[in-house]
C-alpha atoms as a PDB file:
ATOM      1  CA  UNK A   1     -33.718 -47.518 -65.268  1.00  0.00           C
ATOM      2  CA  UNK A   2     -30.914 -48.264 -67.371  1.00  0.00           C
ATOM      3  CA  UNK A   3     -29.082 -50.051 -64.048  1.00  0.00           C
ATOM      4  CA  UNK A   4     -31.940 -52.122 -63.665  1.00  0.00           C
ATOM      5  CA  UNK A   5     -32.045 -53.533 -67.189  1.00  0.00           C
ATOM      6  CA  UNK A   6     -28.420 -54.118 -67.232  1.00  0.00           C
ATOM      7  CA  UNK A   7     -28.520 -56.187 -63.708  1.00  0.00           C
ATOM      8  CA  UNK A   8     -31.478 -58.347 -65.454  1.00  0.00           C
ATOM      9  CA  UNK A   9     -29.830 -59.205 -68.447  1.00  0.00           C
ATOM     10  CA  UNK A  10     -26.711 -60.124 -66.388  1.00  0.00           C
ATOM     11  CA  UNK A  11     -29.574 -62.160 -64.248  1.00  0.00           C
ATOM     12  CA  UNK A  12     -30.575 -63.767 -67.472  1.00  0.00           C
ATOM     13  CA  UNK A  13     -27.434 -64.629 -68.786  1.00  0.00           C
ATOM     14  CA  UNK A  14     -25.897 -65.994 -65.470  1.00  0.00           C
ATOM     15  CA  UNK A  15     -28.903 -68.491 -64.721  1.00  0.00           C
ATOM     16  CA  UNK A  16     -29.041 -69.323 -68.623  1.00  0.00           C
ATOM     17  CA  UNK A  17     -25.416 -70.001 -68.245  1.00  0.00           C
ATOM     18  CA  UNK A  18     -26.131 -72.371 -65.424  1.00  0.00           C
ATOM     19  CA  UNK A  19     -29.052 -73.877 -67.167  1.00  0.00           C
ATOM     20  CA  UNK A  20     -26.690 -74.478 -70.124  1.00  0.00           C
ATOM     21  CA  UNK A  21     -23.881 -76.386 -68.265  1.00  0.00           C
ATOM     22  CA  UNK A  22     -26.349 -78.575 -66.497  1.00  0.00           C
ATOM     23  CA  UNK A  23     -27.988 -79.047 -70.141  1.00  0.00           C
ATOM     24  CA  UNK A  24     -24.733 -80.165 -71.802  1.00  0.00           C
ATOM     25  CA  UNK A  25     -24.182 -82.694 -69.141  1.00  0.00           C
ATOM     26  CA  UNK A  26     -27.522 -83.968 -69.956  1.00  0.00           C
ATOM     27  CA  UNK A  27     -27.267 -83.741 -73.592  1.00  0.00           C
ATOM     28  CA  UNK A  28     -23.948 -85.238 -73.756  1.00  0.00           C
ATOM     29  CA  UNK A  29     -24.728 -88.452 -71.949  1.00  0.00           C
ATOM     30  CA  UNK A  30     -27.680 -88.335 -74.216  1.00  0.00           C
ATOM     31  CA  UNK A  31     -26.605 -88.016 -77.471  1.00  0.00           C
ATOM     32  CA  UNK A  32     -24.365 -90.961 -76.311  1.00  0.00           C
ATOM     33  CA  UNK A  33     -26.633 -93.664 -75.198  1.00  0.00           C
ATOM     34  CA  UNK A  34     -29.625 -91.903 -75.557  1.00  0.00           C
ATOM     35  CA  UNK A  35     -30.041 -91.877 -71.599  1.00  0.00           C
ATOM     36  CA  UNK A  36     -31.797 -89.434 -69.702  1.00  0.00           C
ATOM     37  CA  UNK A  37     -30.266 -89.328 -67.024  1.00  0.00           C
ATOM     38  CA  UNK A  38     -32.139 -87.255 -64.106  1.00  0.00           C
ATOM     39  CA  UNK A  39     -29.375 -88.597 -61.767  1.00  0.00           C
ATOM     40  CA  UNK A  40     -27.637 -85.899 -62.876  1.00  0.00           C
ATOM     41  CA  UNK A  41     -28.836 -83.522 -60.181  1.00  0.00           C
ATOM     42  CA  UNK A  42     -27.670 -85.645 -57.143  1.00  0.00           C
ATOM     43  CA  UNK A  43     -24.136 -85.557 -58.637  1.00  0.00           C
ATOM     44  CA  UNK A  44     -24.409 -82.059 -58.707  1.00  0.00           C
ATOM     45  CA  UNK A  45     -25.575 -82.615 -54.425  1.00  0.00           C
ATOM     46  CA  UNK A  46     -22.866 -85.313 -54.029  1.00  0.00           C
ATOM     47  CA  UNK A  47     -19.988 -82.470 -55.305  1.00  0.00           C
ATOM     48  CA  UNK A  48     -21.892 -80.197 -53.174  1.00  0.00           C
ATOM     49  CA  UNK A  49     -21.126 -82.772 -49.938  1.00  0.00           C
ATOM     50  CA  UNK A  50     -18.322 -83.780 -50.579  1.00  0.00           C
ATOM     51  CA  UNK A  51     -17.286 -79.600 -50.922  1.00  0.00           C
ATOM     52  CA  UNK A  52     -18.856 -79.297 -47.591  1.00  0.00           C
ATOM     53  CA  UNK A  53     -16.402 -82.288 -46.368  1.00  0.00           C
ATOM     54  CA  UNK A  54     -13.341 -81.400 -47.578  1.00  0.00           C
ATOM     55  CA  UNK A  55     -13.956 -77.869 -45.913  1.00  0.00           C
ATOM     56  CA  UNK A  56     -14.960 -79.057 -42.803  1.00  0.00           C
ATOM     57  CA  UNK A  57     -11.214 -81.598 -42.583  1.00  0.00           C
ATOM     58  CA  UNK A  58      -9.746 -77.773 -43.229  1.00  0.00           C
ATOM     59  CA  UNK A  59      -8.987 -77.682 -46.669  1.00  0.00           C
ATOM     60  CA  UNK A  60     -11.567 -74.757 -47.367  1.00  0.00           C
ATOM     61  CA  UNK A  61      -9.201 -72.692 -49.505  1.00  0.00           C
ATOM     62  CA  UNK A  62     -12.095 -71.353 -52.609  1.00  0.00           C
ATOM     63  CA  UNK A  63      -9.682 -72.712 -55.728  1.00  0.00           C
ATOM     64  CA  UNK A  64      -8.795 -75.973 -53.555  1.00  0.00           C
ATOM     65  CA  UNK A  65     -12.561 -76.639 -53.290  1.00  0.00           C
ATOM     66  CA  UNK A  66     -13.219 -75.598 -56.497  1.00  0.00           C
ATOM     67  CA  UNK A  67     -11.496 -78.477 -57.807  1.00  0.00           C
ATOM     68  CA  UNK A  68     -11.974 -80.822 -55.016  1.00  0.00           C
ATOM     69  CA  UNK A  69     -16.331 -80.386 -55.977  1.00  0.00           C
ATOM     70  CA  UNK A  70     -15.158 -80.877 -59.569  1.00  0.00           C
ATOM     71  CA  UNK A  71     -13.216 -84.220 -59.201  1.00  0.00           C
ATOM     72  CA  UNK A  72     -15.688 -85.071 -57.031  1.00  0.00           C
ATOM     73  CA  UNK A  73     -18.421 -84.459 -59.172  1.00  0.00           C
ATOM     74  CA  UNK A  74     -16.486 -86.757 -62.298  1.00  0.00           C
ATOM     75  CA  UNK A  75     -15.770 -89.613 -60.120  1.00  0.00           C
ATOM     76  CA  UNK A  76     -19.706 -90.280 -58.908  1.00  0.00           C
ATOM     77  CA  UNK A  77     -20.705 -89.464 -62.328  1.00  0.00           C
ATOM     78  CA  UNK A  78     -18.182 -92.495 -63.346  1.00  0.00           C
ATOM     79  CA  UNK A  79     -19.065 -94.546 -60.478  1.00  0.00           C
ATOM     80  CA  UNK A  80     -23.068 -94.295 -61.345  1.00  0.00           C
ATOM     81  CA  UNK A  81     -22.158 -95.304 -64.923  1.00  0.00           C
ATOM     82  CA  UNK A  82     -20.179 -98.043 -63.990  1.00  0.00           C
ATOM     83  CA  UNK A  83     -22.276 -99.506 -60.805  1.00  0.00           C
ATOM     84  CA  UNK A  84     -26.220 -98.182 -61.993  1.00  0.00           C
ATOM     85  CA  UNK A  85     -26.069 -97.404 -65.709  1.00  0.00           C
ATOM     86  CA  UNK A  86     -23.779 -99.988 -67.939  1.00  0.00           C
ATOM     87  CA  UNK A  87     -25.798-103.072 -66.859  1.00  0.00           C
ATOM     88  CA  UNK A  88     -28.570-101.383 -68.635  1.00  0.00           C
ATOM     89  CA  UNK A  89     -26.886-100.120 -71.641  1.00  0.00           C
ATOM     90  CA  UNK A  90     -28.583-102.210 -74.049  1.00  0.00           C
ATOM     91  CA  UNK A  91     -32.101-102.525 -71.965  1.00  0.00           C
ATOM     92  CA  UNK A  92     -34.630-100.337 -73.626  1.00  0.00           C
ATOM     93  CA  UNK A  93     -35.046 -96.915 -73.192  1.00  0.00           C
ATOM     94  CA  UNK A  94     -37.796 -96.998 -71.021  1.00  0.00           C
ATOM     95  CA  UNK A  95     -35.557 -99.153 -68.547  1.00  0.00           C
ATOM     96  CA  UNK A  96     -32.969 -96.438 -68.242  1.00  0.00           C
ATOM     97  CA  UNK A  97     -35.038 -93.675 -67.746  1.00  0.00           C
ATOM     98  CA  UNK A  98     -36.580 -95.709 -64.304  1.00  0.00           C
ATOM     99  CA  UNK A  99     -33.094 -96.537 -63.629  1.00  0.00           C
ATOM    100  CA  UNK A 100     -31.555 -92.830 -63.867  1.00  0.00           C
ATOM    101  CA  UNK A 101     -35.338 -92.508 -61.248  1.00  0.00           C
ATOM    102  CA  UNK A 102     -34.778 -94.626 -59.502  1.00  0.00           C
ATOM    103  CA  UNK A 103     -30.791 -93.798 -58.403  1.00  0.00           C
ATOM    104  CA  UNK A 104     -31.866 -89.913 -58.281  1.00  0.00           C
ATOM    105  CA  UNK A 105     -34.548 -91.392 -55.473  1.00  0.00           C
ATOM    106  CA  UNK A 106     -32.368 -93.722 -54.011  1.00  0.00           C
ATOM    107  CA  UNK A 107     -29.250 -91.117 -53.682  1.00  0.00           C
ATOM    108  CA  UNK A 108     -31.247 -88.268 -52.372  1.00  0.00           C
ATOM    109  CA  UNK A 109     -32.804 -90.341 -49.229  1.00  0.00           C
ATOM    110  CA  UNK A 110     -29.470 -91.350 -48.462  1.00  0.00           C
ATOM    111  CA  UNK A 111     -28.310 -87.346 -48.175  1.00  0.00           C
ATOM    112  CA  UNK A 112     -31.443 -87.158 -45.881  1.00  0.00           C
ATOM    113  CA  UNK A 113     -30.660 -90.262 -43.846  1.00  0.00           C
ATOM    114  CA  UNK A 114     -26.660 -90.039 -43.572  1.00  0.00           C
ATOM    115  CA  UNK A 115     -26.073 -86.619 -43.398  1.00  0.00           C
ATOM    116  CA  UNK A 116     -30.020 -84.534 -42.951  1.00  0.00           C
ATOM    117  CA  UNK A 117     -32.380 -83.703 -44.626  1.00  0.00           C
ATOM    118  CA  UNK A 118     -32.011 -79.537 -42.985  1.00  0.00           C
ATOM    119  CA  UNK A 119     -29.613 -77.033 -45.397  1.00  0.00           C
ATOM    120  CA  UNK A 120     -26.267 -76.875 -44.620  1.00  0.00           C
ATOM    121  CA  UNK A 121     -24.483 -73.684 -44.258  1.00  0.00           C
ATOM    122  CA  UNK A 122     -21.676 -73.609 -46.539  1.00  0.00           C
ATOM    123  CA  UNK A 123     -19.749 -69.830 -46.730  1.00  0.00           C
ATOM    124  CA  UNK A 124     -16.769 -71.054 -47.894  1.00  0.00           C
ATOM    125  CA  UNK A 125     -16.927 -69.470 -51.563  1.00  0.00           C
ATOM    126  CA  UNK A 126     -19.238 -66.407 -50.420  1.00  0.00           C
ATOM    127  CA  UNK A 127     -16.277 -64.746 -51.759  1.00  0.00           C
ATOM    128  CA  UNK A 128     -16.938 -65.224 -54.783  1.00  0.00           C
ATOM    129  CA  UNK A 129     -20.159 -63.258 -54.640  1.00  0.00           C
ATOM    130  CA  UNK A 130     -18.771 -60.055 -54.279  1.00  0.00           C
ATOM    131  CA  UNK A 131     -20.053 -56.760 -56.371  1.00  0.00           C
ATOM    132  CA  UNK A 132     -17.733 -55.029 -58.970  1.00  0.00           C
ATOM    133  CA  UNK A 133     -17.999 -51.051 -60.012  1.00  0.00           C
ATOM    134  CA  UNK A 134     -17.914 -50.612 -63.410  1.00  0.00           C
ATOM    135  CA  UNK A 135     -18.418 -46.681 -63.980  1.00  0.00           C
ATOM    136  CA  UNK A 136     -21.647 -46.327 -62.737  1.00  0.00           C
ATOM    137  CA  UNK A 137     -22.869 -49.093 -62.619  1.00  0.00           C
ATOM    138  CA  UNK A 138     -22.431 -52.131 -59.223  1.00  0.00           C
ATOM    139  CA  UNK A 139     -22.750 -55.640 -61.008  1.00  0.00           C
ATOM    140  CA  UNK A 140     -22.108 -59.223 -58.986  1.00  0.00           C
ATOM    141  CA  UNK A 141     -18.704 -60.564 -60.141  1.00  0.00           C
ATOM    142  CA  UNK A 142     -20.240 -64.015 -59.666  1.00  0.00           C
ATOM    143  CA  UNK A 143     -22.846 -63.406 -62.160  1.00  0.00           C
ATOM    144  CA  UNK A 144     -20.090 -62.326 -64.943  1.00  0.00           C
ATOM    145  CA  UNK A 145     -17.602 -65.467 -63.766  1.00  0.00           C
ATOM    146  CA  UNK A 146     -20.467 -67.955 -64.200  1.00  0.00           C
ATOM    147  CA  UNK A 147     -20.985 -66.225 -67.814  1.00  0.00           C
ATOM    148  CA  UNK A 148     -17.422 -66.538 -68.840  1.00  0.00           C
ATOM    149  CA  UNK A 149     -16.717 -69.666 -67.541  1.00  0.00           C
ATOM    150  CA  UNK A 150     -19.817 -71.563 -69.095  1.00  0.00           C
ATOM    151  CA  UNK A 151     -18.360 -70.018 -72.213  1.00  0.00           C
ATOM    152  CA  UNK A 152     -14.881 -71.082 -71.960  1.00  0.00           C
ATOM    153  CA  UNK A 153     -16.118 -74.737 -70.881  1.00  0.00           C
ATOM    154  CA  UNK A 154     -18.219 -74.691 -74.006  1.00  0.00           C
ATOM    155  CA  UNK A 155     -15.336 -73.613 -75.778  1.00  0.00           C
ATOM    156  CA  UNK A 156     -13.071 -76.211 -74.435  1.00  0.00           C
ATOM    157  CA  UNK A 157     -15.984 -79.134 -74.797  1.00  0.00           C
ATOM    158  CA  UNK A 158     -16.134 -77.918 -78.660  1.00  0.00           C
ATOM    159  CA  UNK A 159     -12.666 -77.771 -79.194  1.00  0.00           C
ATOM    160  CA  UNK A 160     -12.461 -81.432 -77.174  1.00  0.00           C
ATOM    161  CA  UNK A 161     -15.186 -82.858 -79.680  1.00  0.00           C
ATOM    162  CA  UNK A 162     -13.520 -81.357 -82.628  1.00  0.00           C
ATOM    163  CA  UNK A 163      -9.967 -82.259 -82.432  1.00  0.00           C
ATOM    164  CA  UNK A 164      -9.119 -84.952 -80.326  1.00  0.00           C
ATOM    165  CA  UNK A 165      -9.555 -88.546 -81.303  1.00  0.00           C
ATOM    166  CA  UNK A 166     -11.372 -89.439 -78.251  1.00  0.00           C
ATOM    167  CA  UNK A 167     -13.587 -86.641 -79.162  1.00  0.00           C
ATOM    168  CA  UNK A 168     -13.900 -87.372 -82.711  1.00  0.00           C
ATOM    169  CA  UNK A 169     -15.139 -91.219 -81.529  1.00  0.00           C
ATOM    170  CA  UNK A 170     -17.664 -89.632 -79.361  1.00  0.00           C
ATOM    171  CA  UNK A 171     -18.899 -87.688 -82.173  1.00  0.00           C
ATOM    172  CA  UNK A 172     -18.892 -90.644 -84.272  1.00  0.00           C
ATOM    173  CA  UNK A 173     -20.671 -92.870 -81.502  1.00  0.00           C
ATOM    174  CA  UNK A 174     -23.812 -90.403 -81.293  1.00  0.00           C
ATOM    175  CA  UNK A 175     -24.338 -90.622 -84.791  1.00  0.00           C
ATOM    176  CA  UNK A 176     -23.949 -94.401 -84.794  1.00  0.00           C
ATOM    177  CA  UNK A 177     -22.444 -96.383 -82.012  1.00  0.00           C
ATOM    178  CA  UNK A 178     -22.408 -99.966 -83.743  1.00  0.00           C
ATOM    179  CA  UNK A 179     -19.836 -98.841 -86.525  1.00  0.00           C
ATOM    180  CA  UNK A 180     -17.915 -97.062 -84.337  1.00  0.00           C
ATOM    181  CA  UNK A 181     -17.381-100.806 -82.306  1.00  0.00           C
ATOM    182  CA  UNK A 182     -16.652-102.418 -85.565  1.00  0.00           C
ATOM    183  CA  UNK A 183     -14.003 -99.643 -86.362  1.00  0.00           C
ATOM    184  CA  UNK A 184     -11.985-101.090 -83.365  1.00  0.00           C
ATOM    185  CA  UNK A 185     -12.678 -98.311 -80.598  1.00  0.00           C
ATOM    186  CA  UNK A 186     -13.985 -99.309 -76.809  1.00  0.00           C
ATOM    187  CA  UNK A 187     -17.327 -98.768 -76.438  1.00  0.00           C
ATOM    188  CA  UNK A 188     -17.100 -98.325 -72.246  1.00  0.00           C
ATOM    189  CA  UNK A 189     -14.319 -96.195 -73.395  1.00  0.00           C
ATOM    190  CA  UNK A 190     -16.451 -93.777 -75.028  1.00  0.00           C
ATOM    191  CA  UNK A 191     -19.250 -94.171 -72.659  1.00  0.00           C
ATOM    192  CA  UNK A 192     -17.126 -93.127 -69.893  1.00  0.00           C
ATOM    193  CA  UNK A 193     -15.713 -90.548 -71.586  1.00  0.00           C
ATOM    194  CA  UNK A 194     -18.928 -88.699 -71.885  1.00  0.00           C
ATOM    195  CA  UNK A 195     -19.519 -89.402 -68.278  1.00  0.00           C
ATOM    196  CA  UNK A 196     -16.179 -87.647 -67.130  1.00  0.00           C
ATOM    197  CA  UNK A 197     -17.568 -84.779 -69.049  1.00  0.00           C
ATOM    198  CA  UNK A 198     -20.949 -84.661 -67.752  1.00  0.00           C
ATOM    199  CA  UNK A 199     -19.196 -84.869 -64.182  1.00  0.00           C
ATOM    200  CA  UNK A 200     -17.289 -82.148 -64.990  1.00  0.00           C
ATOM    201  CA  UNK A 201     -19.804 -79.834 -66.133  1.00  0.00           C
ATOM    202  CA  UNK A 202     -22.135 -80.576 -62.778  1.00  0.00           C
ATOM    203  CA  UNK A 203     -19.155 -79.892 -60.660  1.00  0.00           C
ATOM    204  CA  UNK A 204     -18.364 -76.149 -62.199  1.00  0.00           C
ATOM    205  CA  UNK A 205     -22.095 -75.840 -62.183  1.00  0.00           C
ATOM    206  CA  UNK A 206     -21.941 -76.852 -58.390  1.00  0.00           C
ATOM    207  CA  UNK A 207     -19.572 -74.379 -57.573  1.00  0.00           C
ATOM    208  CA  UNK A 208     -22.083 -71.292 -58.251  1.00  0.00           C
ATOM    209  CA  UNK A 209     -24.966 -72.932 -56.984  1.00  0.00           C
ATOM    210  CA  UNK A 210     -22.648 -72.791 -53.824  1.00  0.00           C
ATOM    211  CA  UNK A 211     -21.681 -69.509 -53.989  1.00  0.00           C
ATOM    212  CA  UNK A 212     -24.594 -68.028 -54.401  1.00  0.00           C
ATOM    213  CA  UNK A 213     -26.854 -70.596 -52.123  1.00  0.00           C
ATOM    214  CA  UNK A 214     -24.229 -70.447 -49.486  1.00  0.00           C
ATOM    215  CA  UNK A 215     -25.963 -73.562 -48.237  1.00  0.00           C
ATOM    216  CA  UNK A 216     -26.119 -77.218 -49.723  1.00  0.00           C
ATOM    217  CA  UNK A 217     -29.481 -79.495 -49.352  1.00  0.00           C
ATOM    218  CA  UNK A 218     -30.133 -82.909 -50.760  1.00  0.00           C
ATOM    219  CA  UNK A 219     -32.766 -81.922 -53.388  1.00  0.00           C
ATOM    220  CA  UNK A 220     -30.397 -78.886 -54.407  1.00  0.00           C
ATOM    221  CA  UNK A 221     -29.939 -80.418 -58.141  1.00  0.00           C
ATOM    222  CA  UNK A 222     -33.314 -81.841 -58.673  1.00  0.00           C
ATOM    223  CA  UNK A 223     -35.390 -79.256 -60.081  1.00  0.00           C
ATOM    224  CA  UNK A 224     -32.801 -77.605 -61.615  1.00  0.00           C
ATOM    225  CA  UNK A 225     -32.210 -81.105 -63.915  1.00  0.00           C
ATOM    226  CA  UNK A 226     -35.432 -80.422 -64.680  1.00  0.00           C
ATOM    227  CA  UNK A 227     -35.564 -76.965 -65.905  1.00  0.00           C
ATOM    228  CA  UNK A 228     -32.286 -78.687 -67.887  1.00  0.00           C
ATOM    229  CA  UNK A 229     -34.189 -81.339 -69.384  1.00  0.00           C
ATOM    230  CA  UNK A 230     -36.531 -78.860 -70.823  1.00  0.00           C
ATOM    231  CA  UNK A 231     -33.646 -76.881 -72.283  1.00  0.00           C
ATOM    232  CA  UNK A 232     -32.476 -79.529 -74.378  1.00  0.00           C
ATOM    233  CA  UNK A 233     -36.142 -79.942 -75.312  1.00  0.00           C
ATOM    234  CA  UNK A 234     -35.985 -76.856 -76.712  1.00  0.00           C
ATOM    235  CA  UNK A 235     -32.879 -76.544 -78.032  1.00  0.00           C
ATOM    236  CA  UNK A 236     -33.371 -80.067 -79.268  1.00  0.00           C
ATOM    237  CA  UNK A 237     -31.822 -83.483 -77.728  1.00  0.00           C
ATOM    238  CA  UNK A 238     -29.205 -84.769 -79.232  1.00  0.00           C
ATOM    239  CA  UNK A 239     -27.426 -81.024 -80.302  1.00  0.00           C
ATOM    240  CA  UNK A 240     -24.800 -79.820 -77.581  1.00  0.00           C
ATOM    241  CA  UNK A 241     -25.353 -76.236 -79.407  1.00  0.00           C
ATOM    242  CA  UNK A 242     -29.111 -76.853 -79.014  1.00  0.00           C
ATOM    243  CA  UNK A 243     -28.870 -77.547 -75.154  1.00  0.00           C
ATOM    244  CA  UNK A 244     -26.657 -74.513 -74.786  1.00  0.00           C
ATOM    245  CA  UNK A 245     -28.937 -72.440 -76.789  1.00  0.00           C
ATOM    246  CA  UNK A 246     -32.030 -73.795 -74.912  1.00  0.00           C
ATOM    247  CA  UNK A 247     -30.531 -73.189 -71.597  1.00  0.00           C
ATOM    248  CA  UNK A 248     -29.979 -69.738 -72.277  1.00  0.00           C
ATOM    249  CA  UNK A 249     -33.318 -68.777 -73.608  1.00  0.00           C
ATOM    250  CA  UNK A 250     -34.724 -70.581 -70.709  1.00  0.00           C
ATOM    251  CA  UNK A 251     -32.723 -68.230 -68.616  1.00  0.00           C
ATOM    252  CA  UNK A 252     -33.927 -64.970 -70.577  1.00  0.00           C
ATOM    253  CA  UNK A 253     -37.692 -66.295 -70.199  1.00  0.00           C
ATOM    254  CA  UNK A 254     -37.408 -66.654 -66.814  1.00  0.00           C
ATOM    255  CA  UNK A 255     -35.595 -63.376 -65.998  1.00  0.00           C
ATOM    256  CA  UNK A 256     -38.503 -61.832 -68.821  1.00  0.00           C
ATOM    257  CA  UNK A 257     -41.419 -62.634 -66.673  1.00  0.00           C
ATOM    258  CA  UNK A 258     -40.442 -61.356 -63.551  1.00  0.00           C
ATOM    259  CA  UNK A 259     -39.055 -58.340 -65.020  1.00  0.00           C
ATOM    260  CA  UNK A 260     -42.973 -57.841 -67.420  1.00  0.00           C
ATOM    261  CA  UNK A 261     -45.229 -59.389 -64.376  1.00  0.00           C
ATOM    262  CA  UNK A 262     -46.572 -57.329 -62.195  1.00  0.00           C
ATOM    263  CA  UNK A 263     -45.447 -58.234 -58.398  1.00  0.00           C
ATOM    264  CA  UNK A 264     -48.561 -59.817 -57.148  1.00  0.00           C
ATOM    265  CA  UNK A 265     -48.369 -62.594 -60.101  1.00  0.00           C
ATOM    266  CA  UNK A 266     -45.021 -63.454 -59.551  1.00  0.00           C
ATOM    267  CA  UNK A 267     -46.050 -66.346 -58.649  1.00  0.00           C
ATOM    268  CA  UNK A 268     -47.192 -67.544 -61.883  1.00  0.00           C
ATOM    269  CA  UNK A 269     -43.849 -67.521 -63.310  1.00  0.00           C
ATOM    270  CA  UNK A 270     -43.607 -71.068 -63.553  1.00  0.00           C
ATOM    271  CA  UNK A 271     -46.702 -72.107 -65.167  1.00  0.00           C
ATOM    272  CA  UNK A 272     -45.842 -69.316 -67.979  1.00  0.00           C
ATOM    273  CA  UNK A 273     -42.622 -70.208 -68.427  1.00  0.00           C
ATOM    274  CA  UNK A 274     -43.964 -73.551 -69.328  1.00  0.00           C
ATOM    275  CA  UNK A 275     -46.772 -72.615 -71.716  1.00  0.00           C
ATOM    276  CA  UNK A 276     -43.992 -70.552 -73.490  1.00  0.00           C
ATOM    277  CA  UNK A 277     -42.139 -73.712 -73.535  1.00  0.00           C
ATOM    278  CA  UNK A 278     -45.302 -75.735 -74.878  1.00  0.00           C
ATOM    279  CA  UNK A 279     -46.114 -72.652 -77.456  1.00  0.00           C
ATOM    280  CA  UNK A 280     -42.331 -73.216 -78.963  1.00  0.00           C
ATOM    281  CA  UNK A 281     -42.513 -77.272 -79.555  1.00  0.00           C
ATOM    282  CA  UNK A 282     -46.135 -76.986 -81.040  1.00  0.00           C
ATOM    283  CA  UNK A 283     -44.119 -74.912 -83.453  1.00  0.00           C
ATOM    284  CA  UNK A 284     -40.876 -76.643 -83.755  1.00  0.00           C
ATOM    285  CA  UNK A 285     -41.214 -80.407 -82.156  1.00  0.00           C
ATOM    286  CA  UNK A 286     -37.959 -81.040 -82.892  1.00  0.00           C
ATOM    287  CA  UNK A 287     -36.326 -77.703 -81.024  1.00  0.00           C
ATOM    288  CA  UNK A 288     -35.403 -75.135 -82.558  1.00  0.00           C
ATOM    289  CA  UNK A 289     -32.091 -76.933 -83.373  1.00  0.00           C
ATOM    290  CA  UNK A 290     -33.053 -80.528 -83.461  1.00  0.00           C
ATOM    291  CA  UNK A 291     -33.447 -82.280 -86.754  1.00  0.00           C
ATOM    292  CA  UNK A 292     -37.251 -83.611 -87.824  1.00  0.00           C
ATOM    293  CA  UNK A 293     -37.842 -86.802 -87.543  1.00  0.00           C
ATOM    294  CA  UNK A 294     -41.248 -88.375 -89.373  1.00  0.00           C
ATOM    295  CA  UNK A 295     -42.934 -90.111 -86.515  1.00  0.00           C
ATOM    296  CA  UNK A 296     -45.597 -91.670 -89.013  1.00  0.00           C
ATOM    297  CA  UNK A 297     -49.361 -91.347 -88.843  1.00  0.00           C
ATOM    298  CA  UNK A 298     -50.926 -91.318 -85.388  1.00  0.00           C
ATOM    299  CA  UNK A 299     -54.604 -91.352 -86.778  1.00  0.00           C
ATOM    300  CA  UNK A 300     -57.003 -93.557 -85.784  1.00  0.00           C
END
């Protein structure tokens, strides 16, 4: 029994750890230019390709495509702001949300129609999925590497944010981006900036949805932007801590249910982990770490 608790709550904290870098790469770009950007989960397929490229030319060494799916993850994020996203900067928000659509849509058919819409078999970081003895108990190592390194890249993004001037600007531009051009500093500067990052943090997510997939597909990031977006509605948009946070509750509630329901409504998972969802904003709109906002009277 005691096994079997310990290899859920290392189940919970390795898919809230995923949810929580795919969050941060949401929340960052949001808090930002207050973009949405469901995109997000075809750069996580495009890092995912582009891994499955650079193995198949030979160069399928695990650390060498480690960081070949992270670069390439950063420069499509850059690309899609530059090319999709900066001629809409100051559109309304409404415009960029159909936008960040529309190029999730648009990317994904071209996966299908370029390179298929079948899985791919990918094994070359199955070795990362290997089990570990600790005393007497078997865990998966990839399960505790995914938990450290979210941690350490939430670490390093805090430290980035806190310290360095680029990071202080950033900072500065969520809380208000006009000043910030006034005070002399780039604005596509900054934008990008927050776009490398977001790259970044789809590309290390990319590398355990590899390993433990073993298989890449062109909807592979799609619903799993999704379960991020409603992270950092629960954490609250607009607080990095709060789309960490979120993501890793989100992880826990998941993990809960199948551990409390009984096997035959397994199926319902889903749809509860949603009305828990809905049962926390009627309580906290906001998130649980977003600031409140008065919205003014709705009445009729």
């Amino acid at each position: 029994m005691t096994e079997y608790l310990i290899q859920q709550l290392l189940n919970a904290l390795a898919f809230g750890a995923e949810y929580a870098l795919i969050a941060l790469g949401l929340a960052v770009v949001f808090s930002i230019m207050g973009l949405v950007n469901f995109a997000h989960g075809e750069v996580i397929a495009a890092s995912a390709y582009a891994a499955l490229l650079f193995a198949g030319l030979g160069l399928g060494a695990p650390l060498l495509v480690i960081g070949l799916a992270i670069a390439a993850a950063i420069a499509v994020s850059v690309t899609l702001e530059r090319v999709a996203f900066r001629p809409v900067r100051n559109a309304p928000v409404t415009t960029g949300l159909l936008t960040a659509f529309g190029v999730s849509i648009v990317l994904q058919n071209l996966f299908q129609l370029l390179i298929s819409p079948r899985p791919q078999a990918f094994p070359a970081l199955n070795g990362l999925n290997a089990t570990w003895h600790i005393g007497p108990w078997a865990v998966s190592s990839l399960q505790v590497m995914e938990l450290v390194v979210a941690l350490l890249a939430m670490l390093a993004l805090g430290g980035f944010l806190g310290r360095s001037s680029l990071g202080i600007a950033m900072r500065a531009a969520s809380r208000d981006f006009a000043t910030v051009r006034l005070m002399g500093i780039q604005a596509n500067r900054v934008v990008a900036a927050a776009f490398v990052i977001s790259g970044a943090l789809a590309g290390i997510a990319c590398v355990f949805i590899l390993a433990r997939r073993g298989g890449v597909t062109p909807d592979m990031g799609f619903s799993l932007v999704l379960k991020a977006f409603v992270a950092c509605v629960i954490g609250g948009f607009g607080s990095l801590f709060g789309a960490a946070a979120g993501g890793m509750l989100l992880g826990f509630i998941e993990v809960g249910l199948l551990v409390l329901l009984p096997q035959e409504m397994g199926g319902l998972k889903e749809a509860l982990t949603y009305v828990i969802v809905t049962l926390i904003l009627v309580y906290r709109p906001e998130g649980l770490f977003g600031s409140r906002r008065d919205l003014g009277d709705k009445e009729f």
